[in-house]
C-alpha atoms as a PDB file:
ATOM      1  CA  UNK A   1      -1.898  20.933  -9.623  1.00  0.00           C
ATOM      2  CA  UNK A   2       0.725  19.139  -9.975  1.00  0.00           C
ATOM      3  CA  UNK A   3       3.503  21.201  -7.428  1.00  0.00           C
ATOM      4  CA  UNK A   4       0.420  20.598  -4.895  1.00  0.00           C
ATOM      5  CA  UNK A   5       0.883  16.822  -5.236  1.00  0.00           C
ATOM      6  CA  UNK A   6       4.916  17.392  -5.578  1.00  0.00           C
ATOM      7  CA  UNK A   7       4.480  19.306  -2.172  1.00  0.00           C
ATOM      8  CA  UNK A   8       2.461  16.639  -0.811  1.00  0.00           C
ATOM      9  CA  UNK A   9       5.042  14.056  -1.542  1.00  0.00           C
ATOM     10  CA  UNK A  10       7.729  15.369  -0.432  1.00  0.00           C
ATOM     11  CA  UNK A  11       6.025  16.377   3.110  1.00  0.00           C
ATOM     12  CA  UNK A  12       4.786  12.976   2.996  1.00  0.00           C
ATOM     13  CA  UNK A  13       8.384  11.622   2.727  1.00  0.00           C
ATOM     14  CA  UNK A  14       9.892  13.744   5.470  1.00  0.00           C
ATOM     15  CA  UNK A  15       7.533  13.041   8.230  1.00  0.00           C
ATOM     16  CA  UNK A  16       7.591   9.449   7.322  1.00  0.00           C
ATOM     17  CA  UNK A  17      12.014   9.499   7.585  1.00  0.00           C
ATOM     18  CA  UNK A  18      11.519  11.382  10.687  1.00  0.00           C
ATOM     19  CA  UNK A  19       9.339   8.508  11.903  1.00  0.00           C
ATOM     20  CA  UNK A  20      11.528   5.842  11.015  1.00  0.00           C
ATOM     21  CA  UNK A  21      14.819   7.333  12.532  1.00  0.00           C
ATOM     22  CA  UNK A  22      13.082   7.838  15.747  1.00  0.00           C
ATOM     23  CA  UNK A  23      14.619   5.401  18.461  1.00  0.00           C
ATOM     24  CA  UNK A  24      12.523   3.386  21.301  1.00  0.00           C
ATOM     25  CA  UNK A  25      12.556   6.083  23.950  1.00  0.00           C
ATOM     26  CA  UNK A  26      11.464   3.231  26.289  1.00  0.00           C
ATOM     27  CA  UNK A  27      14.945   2.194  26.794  1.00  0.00           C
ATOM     28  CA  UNK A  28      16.667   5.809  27.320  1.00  0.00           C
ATOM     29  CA  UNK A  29      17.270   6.689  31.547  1.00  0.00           C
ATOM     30  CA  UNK A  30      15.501   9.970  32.353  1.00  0.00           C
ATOM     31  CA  UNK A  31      17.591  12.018  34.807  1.00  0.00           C
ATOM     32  CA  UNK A  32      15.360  14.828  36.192  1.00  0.00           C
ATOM     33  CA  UNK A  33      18.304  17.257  36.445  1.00  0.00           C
ATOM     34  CA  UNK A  34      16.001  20.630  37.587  1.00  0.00           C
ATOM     35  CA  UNK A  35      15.241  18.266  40.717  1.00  0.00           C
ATOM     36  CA  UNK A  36      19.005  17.667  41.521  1.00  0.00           C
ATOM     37  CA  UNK A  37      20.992  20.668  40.787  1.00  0.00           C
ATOM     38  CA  UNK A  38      22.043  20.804  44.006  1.00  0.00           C
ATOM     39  CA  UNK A  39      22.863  17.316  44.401  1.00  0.00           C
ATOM     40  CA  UNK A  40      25.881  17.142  41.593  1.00  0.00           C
ATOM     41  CA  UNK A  41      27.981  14.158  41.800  1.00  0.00           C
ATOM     42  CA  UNK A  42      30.287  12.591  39.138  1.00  0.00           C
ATOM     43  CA  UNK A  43      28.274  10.144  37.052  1.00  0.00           C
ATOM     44  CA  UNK A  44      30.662   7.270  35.371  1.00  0.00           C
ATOM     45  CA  UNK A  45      29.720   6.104  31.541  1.00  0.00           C
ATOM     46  CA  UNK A  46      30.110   2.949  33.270  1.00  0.00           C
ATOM     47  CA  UNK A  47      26.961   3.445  35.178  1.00  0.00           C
ATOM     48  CA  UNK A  48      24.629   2.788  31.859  1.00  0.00           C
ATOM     49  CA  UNK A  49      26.650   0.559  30.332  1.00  0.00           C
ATOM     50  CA  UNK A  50      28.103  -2.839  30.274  1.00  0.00           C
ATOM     51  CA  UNK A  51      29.798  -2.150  27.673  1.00  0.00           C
ATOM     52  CA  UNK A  52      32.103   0.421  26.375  1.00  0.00           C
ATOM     53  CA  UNK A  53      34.013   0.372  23.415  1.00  0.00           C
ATOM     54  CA  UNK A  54      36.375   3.158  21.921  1.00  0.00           C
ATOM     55  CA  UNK A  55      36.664   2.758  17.977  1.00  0.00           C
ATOM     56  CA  UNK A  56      39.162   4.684  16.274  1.00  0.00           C
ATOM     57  CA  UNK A  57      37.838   5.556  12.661  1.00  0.00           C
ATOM     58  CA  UNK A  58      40.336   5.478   9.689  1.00  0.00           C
ATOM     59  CA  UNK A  59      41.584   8.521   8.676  1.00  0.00           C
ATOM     60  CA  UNK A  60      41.981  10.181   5.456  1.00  0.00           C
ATOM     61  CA  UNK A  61      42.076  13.737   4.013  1.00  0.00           C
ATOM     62  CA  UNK A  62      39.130  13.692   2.141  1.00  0.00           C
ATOM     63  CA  UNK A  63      37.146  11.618   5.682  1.00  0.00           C
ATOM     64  CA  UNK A  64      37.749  14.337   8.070  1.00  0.00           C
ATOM     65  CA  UNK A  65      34.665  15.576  10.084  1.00  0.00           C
ATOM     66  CA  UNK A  66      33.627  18.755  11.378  1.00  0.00           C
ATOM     67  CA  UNK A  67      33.562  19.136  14.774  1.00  0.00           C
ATOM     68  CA  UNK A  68      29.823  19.099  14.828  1.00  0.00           C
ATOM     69  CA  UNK A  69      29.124  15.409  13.496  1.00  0.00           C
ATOM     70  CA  UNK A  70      26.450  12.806  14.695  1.00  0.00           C
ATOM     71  CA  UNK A  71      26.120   9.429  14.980  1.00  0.00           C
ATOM     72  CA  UNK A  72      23.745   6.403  14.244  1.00  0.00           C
ATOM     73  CA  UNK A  73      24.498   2.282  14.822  1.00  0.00           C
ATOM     74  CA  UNK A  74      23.164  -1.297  13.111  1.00  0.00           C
ATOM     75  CA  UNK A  75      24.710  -4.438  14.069  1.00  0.00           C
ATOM     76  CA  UNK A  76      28.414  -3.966  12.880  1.00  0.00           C
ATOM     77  CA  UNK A  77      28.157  -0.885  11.169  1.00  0.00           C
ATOM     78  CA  UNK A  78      28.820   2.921  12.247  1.00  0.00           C
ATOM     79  CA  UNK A  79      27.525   5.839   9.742  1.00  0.00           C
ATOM     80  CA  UNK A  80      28.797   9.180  10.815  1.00  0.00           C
ATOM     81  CA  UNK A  81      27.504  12.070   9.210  1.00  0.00           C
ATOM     82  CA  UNK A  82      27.696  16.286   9.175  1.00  0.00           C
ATOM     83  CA  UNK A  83      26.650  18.832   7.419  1.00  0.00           C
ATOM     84  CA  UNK A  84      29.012  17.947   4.097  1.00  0.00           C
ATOM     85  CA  UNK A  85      29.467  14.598   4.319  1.00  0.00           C
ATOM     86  CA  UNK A  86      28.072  11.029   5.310  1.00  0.00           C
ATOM     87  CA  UNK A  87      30.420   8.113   5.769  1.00  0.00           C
ATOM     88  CA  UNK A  88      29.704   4.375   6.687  1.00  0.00           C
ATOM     89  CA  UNK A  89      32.255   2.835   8.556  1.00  0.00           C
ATOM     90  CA  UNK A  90      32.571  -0.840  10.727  1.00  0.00           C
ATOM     91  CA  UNK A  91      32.775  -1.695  14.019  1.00  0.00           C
ATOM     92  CA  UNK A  92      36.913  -1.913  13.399  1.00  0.00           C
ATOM     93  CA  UNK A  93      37.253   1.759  12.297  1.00  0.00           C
ATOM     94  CA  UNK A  94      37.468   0.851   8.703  1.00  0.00           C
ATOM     95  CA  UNK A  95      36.101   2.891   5.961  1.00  0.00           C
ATOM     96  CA  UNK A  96      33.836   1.436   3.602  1.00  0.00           C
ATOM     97  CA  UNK A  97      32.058   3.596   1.655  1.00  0.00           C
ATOM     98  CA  UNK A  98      31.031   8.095   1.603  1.00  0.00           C
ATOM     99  CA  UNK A  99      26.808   7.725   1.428  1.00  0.00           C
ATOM    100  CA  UNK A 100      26.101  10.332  -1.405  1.00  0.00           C
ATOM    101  CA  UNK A 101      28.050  13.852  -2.208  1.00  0.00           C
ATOM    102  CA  UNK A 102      28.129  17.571  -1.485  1.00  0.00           C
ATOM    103  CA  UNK A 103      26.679  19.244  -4.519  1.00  0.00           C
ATOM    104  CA  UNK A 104      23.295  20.137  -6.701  1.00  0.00           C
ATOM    105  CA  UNK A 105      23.012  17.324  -9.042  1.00  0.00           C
ATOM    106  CA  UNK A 106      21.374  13.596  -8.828  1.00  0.00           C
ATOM    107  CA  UNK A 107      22.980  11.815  -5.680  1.00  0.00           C
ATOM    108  CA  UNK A 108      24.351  15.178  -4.245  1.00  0.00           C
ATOM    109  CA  UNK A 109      23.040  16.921  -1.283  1.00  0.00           C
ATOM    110  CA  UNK A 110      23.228  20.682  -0.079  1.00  0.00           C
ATOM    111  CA  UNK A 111      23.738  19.685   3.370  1.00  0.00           C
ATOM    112  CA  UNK A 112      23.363  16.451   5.506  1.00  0.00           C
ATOM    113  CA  UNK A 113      20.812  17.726   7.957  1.00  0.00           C
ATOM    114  CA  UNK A 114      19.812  13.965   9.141  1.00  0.00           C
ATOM    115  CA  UNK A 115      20.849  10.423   8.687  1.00  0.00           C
ATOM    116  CA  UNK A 116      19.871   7.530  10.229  1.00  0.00           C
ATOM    117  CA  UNK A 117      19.584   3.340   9.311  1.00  0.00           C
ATOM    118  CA  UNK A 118      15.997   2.065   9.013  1.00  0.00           C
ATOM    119  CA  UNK A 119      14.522  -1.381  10.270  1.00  0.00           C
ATOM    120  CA  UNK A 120      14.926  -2.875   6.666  1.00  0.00           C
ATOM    121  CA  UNK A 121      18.836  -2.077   6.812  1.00  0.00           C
ATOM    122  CA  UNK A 122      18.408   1.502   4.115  1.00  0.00           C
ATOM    123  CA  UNK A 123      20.069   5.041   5.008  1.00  0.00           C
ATOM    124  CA  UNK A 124      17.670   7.788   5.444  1.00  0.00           C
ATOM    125  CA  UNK A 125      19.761  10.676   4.689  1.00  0.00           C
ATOM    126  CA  UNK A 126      17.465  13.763   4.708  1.00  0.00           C
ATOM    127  CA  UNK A 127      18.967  17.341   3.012  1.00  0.00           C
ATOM    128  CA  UNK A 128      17.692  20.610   2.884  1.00  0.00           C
ATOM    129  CA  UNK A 129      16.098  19.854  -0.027  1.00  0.00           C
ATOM    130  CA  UNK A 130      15.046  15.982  -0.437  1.00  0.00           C
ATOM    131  CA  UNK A 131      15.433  12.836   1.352  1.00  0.00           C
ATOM    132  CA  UNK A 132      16.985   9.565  -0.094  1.00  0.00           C
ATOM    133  CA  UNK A 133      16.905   5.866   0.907  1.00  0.00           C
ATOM    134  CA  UNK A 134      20.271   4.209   0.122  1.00  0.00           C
ATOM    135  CA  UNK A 135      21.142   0.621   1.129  1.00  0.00           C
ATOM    136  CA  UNK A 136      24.331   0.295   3.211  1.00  0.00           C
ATOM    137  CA  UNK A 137      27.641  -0.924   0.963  1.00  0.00           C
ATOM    138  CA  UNK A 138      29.636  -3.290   2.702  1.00  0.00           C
END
C-alpha cells in the first residue's frame, strides 16, 4: 500500500515539474521549414531579436560543462545545467553557486536530466530518480 501511494507521489511530482518548466509557446516564431526547403536563405539572430548579448561564464576546473548542456533564464540569473552538474550563474558571467551534487545520497543526483526556474523564483531540477525544488542562492 504504501509504494502505491510512494508511486503516486512521485508521478504526481514529475508531471507537475514538467508543467511548471513549460514556457508560453505563444511567444515562440513557427518556421514551417518542410514548406521552404527549397527556399534556403541565411536567417540573422538579429531577425528575432532586439537584443543580443554574449556572456562569458567564469571558468573553473571543477565548472566545466559537457558539450551537451542546456539552458534556462529569470531576471538576472543564468542556471546552466548537464547531465553531472547544475550551476547558477549572473547575467555578468559570475559564478554563484553548483545547485545540488553528482552522487546517491540526500542532495545528490544520478544525473541532471531537467532543470528549469519556476514562477515563485525555486529550481526544478528533475534526476533519474527524484525531483527537488531548491531556491536560487545569490
Amino acid at each position: 500500500m504504501m509504494n502505491t501511494i510512494t508511486k503516486l507521489i512521485i508521478y504526481s511530482v514529475l508531471v507537475l515539474s514538467f508543467i511548471a518548466c513549460n514556457k508560453n509557446k505563444d511567444e515562440l516564431s513557427i518556421i514551417d521549414i518542410e514548406a521552404n526547403i527549397d527556399n534556403l536563405k541565411i536567417i540573422n539572430l538579429s531577425q528575432f531579436t532586439d537584443n543580443i548579448q554574449y556572456v562569458p561564464l567564469e571558468t573553473r576546473d571543477f565548472l566545466l560543462l559537457n558539450a551537451s548542456f542546456k539552458c534556462d533564464f529569470l531576471d538576472s540569473l543564468i542556471l546552466i545545467f548537464d547531465l553531472n552538474q547544475c550551476q547558477l550563474y549572473n547575467t555578468n558571467g559570475k559564478f554563484l553557486n553548483s545547485i545540488g551534487s553528482k552522487g546517491r545520497g540526500p542532495e545528490e543526483f544520478h544525473f541532471c536530466v531537467q532543470a528549469c526556474f519556476s514562477k515563485h523564483n525555486s529550481i526544478y531540477l528533475q534526476s533519474n530518480l527524484y525531483v527537488s525544488i531548491r531556491p536560487p542562492a545569490t
